[in-house]
PDB file of N, CA and C in Angstrom:
ATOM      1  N   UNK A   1     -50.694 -16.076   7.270  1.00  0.00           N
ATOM      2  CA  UNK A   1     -49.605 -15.548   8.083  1.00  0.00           C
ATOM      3  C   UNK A   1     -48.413 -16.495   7.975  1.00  0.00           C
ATOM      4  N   UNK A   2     -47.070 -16.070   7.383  1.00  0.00           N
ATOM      5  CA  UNK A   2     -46.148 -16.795   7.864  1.00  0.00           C
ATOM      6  C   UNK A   2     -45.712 -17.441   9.044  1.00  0.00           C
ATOM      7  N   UNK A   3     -44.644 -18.253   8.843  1.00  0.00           N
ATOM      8  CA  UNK A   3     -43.934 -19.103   9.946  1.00  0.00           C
ATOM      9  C   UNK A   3     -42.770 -18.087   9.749  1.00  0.00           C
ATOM     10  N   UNK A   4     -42.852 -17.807  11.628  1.00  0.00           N
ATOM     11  CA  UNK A   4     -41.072 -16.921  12.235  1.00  0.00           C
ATOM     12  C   UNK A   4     -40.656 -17.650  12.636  1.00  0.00           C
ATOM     13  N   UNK A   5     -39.135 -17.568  11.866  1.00  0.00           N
ATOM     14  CA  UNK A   5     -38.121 -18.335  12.097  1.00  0.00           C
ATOM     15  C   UNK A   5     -37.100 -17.592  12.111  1.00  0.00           C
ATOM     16  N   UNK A   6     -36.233 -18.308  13.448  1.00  0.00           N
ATOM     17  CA  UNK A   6     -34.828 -17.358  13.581  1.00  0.00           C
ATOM     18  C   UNK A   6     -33.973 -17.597  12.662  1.00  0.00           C
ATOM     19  N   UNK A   7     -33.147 -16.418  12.308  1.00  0.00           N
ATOM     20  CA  UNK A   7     -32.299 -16.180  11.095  1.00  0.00           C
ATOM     21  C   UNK A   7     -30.966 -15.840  11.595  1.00  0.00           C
ATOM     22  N   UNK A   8     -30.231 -15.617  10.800  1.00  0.00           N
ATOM     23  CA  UNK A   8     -28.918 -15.259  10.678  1.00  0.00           C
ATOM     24  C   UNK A   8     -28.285 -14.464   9.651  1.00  0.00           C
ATOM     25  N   UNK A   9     -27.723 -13.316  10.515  1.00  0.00           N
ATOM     26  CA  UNK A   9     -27.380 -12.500   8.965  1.00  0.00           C
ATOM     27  C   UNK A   9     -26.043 -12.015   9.418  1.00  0.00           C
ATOM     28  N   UNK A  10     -25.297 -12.412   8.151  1.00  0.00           N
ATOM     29  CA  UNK A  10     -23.447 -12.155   7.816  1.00  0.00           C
ATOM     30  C   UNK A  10     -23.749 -10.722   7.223  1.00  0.00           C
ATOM     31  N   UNK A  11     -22.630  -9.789   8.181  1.00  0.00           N
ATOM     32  CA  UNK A  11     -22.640  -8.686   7.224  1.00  0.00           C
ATOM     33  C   UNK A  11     -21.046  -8.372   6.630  1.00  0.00           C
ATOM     34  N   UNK A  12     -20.765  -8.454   5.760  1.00  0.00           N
ATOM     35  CA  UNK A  12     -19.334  -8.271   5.031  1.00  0.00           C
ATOM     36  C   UNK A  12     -18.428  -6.896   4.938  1.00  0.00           C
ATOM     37  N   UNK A  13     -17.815  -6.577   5.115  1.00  0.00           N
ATOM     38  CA  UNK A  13     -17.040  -5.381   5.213  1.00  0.00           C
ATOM     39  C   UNK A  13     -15.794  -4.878   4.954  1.00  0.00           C
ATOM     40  N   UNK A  14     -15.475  -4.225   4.393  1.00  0.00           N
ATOM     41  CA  UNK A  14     -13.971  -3.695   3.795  1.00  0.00           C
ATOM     42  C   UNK A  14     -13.936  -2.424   4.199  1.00  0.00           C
ATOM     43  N   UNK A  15     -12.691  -2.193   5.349  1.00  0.00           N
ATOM     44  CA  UNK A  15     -12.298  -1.007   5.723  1.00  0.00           C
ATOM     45  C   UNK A  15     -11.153  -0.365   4.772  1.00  0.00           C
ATOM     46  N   UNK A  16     -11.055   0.933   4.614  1.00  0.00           N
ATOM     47  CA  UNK A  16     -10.075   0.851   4.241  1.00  0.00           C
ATOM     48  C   UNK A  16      -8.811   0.969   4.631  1.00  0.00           C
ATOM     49  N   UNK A  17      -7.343   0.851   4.474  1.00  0.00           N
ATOM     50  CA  UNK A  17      -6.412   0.254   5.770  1.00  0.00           C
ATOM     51  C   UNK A  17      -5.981   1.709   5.908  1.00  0.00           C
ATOM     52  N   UNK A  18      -5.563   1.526   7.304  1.00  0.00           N
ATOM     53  CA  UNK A  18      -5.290   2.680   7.960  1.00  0.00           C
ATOM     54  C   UNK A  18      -6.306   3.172   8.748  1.00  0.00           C
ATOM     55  N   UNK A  19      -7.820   2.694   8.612  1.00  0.00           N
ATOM     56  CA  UNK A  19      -9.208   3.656   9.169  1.00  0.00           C
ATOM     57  C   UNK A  19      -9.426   2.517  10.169  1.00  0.00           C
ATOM     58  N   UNK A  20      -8.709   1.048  10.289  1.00  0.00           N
ATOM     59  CA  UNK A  20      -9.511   0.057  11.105  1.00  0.00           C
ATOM     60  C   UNK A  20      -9.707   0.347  12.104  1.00  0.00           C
ATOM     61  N   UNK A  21      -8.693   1.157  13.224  1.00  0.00           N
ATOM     62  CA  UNK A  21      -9.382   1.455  14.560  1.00  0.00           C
ATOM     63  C   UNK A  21     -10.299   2.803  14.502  1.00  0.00           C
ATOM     64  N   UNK A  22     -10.205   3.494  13.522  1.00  0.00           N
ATOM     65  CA  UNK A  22     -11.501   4.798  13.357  1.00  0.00           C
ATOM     66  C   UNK A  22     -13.098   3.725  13.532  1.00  0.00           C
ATOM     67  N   UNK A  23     -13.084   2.718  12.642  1.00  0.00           N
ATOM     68  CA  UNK A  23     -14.157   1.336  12.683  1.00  0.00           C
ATOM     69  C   UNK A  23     -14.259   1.128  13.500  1.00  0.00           C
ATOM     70  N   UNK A  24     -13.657   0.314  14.645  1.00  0.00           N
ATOM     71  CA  UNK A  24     -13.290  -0.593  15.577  1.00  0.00           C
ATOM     72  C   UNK A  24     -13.973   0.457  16.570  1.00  0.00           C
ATOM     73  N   UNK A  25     -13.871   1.826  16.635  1.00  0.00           N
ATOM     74  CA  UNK A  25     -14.505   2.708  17.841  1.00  0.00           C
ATOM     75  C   UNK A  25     -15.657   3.010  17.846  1.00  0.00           C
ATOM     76  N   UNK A  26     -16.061   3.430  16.135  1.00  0.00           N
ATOM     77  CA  UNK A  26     -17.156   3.731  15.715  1.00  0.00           C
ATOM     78  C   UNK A  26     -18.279   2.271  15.923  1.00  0.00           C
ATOM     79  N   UNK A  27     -18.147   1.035  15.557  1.00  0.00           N
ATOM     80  CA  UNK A  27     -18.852   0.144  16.061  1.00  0.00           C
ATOM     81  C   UNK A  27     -19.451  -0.557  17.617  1.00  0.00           C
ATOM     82  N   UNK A  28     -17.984   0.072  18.244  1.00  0.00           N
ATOM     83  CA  UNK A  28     -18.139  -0.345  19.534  1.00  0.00           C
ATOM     84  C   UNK A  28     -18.985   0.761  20.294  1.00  0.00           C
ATOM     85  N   UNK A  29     -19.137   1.960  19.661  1.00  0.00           N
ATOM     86  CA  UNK A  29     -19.892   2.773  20.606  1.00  0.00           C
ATOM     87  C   UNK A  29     -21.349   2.620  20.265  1.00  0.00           C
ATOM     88  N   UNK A  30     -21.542   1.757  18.947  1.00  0.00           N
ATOM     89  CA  UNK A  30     -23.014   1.666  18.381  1.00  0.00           C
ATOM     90  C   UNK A  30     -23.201   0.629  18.801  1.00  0.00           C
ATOM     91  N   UNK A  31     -22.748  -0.776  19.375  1.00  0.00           N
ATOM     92  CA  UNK A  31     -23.526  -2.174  19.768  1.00  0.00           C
ATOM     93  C   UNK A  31     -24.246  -2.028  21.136  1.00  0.00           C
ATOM     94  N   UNK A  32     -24.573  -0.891  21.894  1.00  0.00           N
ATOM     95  CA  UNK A  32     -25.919  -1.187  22.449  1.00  0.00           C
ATOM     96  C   UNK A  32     -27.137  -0.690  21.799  1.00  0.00           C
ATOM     97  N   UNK A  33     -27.140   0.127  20.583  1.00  0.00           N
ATOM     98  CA  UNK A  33     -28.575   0.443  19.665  1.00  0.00           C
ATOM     99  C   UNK A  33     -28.570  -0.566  19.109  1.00  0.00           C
ATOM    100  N   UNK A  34     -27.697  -1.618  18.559  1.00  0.00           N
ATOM    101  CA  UNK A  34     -28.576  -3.036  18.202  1.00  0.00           C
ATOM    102  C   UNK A  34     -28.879  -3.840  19.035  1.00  0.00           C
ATOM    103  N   UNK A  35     -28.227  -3.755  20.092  1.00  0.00           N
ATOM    104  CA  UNK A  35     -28.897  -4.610  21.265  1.00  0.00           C
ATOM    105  C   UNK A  35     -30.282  -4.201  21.490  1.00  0.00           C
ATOM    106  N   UNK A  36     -30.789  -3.195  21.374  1.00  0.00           N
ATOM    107  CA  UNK A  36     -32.230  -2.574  21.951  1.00  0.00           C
ATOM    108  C   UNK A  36     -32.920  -3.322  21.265  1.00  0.00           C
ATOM    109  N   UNK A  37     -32.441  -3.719  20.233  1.00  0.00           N
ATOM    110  CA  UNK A  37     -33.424  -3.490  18.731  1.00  0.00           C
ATOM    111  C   UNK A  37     -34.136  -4.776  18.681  1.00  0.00           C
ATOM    112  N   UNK A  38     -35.548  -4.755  18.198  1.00  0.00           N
ATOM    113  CA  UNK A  38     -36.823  -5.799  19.007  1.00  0.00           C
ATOM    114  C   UNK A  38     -36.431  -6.923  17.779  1.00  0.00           C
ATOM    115  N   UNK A  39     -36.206  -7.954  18.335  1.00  0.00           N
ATOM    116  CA  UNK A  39     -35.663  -9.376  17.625  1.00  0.00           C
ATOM    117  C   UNK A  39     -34.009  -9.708  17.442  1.00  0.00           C
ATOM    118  N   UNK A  40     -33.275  -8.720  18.402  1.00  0.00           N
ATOM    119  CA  UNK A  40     -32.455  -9.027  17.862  1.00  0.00           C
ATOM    120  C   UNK A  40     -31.902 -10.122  19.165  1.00  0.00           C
ATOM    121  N   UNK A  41     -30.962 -11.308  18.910  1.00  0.00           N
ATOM    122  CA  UNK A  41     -30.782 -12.219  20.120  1.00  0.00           C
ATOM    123  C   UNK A  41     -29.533 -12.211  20.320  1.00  0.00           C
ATOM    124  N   UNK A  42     -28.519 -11.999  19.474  1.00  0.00           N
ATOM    125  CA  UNK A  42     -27.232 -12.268  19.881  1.00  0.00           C
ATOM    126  C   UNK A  42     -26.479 -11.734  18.531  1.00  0.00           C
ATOM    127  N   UNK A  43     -25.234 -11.227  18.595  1.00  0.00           N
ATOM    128  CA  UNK A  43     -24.147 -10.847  17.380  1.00  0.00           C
ATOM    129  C   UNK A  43     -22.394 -11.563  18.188  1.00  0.00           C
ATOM    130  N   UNK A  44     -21.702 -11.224  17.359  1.00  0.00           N
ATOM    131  CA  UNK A  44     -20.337 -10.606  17.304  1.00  0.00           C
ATOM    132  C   UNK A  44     -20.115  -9.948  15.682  1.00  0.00           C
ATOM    133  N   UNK A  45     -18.694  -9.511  16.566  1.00  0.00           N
ATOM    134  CA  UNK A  45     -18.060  -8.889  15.441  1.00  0.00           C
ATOM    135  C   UNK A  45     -16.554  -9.330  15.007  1.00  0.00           C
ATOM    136  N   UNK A  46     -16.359  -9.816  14.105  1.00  0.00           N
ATOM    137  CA  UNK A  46     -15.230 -10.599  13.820  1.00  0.00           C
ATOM    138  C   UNK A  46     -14.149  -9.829  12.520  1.00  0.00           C
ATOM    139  N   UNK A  47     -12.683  -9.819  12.698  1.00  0.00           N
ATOM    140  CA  UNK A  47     -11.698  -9.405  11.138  1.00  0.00           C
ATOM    141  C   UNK A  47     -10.755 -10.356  11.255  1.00  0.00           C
ATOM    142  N   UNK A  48     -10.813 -10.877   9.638  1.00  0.00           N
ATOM    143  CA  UNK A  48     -10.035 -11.687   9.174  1.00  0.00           C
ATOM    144  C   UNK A  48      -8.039 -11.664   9.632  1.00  0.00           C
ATOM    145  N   UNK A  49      -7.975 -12.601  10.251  1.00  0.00           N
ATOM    146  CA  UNK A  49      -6.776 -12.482  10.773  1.00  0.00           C
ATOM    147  C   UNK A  49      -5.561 -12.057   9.570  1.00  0.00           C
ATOM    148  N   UNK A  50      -5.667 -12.594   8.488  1.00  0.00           N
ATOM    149  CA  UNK A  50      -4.803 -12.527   7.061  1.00  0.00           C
ATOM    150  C   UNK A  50      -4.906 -10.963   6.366  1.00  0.00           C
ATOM    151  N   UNK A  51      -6.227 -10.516   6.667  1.00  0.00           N
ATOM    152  CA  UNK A  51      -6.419  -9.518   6.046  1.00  0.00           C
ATOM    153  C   UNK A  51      -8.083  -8.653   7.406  1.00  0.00           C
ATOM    154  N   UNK A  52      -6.887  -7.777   7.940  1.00  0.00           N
ATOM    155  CA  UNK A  52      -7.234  -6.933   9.104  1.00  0.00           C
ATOM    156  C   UNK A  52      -8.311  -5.943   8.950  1.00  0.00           C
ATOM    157  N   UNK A  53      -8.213  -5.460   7.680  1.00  0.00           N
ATOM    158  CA  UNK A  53      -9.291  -4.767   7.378  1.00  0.00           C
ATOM    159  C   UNK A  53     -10.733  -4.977   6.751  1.00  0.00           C
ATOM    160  N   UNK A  54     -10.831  -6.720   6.811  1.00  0.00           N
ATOM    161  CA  UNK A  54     -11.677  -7.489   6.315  1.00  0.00           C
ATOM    162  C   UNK A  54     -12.593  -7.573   7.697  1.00  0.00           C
ATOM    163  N   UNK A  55     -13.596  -7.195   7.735  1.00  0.00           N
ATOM    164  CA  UNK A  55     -14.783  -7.545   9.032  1.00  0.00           C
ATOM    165  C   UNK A  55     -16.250  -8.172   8.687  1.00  0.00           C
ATOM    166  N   UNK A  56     -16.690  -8.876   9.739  1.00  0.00           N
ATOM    167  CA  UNK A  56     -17.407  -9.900   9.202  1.00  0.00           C
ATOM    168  C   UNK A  56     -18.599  -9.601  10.455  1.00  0.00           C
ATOM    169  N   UNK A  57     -19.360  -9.512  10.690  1.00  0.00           N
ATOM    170  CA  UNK A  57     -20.450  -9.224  12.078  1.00  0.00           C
ATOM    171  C   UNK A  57     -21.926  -9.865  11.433  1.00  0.00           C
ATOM    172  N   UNK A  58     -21.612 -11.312  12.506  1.00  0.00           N
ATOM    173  CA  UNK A  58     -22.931 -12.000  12.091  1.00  0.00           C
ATOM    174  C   UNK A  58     -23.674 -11.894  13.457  1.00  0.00           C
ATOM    175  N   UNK A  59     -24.794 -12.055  13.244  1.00  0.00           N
ATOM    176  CA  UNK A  59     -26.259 -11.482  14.280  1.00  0.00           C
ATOM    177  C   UNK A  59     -27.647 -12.253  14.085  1.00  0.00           C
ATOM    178  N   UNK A  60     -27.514 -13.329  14.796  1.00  0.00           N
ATOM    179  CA  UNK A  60     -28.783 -13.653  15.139  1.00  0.00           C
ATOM    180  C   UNK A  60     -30.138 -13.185  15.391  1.00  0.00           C
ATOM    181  N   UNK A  61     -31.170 -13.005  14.773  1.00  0.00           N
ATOM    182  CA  UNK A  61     -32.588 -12.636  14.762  1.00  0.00           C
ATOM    183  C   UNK A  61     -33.707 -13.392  15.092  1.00  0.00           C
ATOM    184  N   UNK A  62     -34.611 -13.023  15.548  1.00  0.00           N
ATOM    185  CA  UNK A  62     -36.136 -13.960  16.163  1.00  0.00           C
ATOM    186  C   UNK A  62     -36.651 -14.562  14.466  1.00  0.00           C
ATOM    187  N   UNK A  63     -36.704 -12.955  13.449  1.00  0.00           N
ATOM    188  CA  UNK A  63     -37.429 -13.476  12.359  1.00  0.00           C
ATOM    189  C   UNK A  63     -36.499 -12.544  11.071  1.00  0.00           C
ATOM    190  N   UNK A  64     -36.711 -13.237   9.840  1.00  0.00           N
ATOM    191  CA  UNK A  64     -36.771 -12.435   8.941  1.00  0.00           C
ATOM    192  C   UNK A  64     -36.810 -10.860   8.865  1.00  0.00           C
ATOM    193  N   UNK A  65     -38.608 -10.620   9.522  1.00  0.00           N
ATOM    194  CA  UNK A  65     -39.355  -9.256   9.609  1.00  0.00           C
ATOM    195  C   UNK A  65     -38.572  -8.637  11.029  1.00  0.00           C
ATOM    196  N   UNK A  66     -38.108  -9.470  12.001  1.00  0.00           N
ATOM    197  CA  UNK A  66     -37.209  -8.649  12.892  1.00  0.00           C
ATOM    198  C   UNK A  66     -36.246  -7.748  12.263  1.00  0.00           C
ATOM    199  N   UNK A  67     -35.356  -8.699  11.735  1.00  0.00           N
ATOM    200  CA  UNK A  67     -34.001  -8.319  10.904  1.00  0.00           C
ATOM    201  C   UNK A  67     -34.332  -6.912   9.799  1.00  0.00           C
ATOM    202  N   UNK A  68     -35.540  -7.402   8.994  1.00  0.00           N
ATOM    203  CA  UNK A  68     -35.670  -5.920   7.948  1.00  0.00           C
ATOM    204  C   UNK A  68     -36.226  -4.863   8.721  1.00  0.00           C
ATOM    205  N   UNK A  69     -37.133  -5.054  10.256  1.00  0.00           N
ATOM    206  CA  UNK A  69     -37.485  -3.926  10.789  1.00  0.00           C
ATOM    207  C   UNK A  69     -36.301  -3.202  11.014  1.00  0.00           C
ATOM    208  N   UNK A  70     -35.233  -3.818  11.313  1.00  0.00           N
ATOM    209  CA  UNK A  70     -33.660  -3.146  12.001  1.00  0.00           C
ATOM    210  C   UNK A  70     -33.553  -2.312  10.531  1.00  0.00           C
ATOM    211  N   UNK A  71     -33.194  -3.330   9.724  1.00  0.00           N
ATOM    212  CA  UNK A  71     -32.414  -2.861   8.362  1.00  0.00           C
ATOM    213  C   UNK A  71     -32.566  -1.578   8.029  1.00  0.00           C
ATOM    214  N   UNK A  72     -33.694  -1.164   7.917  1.00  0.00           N
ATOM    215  CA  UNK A  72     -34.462   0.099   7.039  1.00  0.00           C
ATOM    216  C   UNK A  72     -34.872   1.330   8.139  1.00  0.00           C
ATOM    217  N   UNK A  73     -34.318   0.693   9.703  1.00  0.00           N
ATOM    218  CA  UNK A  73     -34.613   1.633  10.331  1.00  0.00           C
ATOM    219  C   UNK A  73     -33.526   2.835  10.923  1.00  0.00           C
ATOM    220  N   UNK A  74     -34.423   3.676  11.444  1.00  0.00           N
ATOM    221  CA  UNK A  74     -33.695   4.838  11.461  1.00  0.00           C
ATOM    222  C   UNK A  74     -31.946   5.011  12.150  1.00  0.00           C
ATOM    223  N   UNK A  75     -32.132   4.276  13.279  1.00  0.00           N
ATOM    224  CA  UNK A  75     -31.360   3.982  14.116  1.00  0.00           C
ATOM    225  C   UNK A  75     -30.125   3.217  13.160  1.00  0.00           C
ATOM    226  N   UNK A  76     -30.603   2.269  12.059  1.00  0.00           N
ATOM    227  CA  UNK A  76     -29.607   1.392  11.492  1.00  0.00           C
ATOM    228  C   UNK A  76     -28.495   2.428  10.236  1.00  0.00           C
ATOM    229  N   UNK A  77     -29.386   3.675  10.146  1.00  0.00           N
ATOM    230  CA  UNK A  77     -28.999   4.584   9.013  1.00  0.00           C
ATOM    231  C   UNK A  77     -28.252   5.265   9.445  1.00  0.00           C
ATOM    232  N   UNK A  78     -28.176   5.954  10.868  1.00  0.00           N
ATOM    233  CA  UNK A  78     -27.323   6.792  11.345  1.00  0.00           C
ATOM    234  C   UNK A  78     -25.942   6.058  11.400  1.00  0.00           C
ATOM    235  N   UNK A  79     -26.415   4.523  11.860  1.00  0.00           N
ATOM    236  CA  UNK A  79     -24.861   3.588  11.937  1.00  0.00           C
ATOM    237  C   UNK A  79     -23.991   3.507  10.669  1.00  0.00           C
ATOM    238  N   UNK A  80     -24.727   3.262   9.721  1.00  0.00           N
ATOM    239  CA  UNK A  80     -24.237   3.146   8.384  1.00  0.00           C
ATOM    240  C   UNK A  80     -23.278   4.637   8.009  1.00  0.00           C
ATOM    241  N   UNK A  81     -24.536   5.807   8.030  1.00  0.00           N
ATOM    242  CA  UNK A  81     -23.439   7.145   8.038  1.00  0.00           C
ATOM    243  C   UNK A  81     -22.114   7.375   8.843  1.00  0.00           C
ATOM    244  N   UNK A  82     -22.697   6.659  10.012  1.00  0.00           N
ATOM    245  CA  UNK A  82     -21.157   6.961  10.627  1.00  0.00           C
ATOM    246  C   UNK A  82     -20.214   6.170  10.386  1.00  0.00           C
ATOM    247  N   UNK A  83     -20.038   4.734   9.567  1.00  0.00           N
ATOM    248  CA  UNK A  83     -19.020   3.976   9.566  1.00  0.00           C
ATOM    249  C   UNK A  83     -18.870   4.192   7.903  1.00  0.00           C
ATOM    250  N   UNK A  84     -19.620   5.099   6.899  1.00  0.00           N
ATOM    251  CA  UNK A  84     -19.388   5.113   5.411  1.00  0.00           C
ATOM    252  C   UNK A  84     -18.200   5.536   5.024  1.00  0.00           C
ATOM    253  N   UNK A  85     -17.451   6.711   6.419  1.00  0.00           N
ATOM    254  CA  UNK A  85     -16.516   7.281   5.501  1.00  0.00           C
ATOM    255  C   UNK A  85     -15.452   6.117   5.280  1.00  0.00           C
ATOM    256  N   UNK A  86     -15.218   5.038   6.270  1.00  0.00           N
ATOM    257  CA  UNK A  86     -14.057   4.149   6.466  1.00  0.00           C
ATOM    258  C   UNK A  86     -14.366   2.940   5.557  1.00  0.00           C
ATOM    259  N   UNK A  87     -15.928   3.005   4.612  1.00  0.00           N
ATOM    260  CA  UNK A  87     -15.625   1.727   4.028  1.00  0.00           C
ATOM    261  C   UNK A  87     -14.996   2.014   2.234  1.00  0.00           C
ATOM    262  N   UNK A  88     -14.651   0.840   1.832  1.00  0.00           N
ATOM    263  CA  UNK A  88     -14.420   0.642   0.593  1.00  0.00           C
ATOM    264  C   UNK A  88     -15.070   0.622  -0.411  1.00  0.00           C
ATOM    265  N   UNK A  89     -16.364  -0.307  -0.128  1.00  0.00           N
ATOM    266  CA  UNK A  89     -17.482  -0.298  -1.090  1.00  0.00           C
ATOM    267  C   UNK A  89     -18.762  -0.175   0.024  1.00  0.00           C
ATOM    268  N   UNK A  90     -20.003  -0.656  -0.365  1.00  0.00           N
ATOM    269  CA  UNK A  90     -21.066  -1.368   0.550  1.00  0.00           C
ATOM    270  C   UNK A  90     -20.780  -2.056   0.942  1.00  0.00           C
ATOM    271  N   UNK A  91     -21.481  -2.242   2.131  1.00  0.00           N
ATOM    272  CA  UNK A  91     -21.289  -3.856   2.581  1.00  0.00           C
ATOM    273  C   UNK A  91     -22.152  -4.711   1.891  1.00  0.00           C
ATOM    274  N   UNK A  92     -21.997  -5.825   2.012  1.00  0.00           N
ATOM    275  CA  UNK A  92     -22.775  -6.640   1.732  1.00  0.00           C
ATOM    276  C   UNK A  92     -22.927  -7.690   2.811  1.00  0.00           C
ATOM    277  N   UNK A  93     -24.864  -7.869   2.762  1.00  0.00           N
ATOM    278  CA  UNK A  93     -25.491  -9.035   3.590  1.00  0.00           C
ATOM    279  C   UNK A  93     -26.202 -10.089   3.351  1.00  0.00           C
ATOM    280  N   UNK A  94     -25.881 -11.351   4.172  1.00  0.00           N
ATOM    281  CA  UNK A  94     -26.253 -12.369   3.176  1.00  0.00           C
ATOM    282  C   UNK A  94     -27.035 -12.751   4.908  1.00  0.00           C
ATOM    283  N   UNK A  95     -28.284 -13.146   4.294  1.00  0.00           N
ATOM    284  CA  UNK A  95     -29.434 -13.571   5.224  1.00  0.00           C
ATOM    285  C   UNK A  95     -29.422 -15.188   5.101  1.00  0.00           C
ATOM    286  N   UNK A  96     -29.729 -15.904   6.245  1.00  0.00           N
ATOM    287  CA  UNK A  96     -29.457 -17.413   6.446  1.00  0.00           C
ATOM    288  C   UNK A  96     -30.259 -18.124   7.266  1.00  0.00           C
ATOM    289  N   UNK A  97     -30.919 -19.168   6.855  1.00  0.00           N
ATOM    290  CA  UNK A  97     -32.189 -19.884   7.850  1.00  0.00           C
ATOM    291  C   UNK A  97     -31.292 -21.048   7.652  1.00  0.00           C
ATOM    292  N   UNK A  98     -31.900 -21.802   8.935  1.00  0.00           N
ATOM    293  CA  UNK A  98     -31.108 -23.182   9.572  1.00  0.00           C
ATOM    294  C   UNK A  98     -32.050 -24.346   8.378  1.00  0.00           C
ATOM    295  N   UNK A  99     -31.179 -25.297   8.343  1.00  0.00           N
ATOM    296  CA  UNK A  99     -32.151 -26.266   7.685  1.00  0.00           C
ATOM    297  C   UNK A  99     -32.295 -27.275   8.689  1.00  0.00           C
ATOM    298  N   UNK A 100     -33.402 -27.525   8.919  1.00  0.00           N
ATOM    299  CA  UNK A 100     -33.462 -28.425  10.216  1.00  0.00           C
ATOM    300  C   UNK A 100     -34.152 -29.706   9.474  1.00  0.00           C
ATOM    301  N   UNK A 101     -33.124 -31.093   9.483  1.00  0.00           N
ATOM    302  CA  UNK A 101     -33.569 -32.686   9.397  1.00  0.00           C
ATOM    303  C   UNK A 101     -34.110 -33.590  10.646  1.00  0.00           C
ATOM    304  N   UNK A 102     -35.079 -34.116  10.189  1.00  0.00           N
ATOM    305  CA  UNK A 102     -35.491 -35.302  11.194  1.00  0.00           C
ATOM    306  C   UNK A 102     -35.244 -36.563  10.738  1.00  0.00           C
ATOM    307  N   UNK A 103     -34.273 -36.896  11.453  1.00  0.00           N
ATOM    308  CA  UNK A 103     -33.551 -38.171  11.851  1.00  0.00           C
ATOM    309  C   UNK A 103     -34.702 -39.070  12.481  1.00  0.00           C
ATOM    310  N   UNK A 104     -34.975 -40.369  11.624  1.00  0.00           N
ATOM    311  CA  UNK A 104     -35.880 -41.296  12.322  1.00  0.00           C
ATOM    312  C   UNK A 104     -35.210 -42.619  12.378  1.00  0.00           C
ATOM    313  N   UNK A 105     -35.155 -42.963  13.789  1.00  0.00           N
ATOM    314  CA  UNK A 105     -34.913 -43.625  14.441  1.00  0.00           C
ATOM    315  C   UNK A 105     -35.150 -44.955  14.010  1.00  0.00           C
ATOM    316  N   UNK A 106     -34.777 -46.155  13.503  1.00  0.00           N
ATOM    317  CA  UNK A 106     -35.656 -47.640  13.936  1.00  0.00           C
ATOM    318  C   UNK A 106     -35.420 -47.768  15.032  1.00  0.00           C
ATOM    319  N   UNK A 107     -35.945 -48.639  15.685  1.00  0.00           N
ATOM    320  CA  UNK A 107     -36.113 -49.746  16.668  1.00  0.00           C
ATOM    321  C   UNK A 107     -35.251 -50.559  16.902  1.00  0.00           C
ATOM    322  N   UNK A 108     -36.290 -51.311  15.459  1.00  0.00           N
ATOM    323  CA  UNK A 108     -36.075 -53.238  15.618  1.00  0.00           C
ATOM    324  C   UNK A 108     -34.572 -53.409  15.064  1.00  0.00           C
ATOM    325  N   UNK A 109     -34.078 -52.288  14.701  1.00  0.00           N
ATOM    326  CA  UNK A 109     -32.683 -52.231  14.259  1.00  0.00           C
ATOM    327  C   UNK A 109     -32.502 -53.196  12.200  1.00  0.00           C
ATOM    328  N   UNK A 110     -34.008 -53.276  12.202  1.00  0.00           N
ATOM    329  CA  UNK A 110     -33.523 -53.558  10.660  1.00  0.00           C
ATOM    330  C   UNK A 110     -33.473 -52.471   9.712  1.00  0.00           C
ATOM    331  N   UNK A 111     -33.119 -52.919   8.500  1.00  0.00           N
ATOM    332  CA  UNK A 111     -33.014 -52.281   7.546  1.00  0.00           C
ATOM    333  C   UNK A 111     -34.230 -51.851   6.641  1.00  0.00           C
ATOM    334  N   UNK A 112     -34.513 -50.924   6.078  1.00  0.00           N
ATOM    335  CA  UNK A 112     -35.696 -50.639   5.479  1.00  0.00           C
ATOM    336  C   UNK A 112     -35.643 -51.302   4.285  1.00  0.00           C
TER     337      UNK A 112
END
């Protein structure tokens, strides 16, 4: 059995201009079906100040298998249909685990 570990996943987005608040409504009426959704802990949703139609919505997960249960599920497909007509291409998602270092301490304050 694997080790669950919380993740992080960037999702990338290109509206196309003119559709950003058609987006902007269409997302906001869908962020309580990802809230339901079992592993999920926290999101926002962020657009590039330089370029407005650039959106970025990263979302914290319990695990990996949280995140792909969302991905492939039904609930995540209807979202996708409803925000396809306004995008440019796919989105694209880039999945992200923390790298966690242990810092060891001396003491006696010498040098190794």
């Amino acid at each position: 059995m694997g080790i669950f570990r919380m993740i992080r996943v960037i999702i990338e987005r290109e509206i196309a201009e003119g559709l950003e608040q058609f987006y902007e409504s269409a997302i906001a009426n869908l962020l309580d079906v990802i809230a339901g959704a079992p592993g999920y802990l926290a999101g926002e949703s962020l657009v590039e100040i330089k370029h407005p139609n650039r959106y970025l919505v990263i979302t914290r997960w319990s695990s990996e298998q949280a995140w792909e249960r969302w991905f492939t599920s039904p609930e995540r497909q209807q979202l996708l249909d409803s925000i396809r007509p306004f995008l440019l291409r796919d989105e694209k998602c880039t999945l992200l685990r923390q790298l966690i270092y242990n810092r060891v301490e001396s003491g006696s304050g010498e040098q190794p």
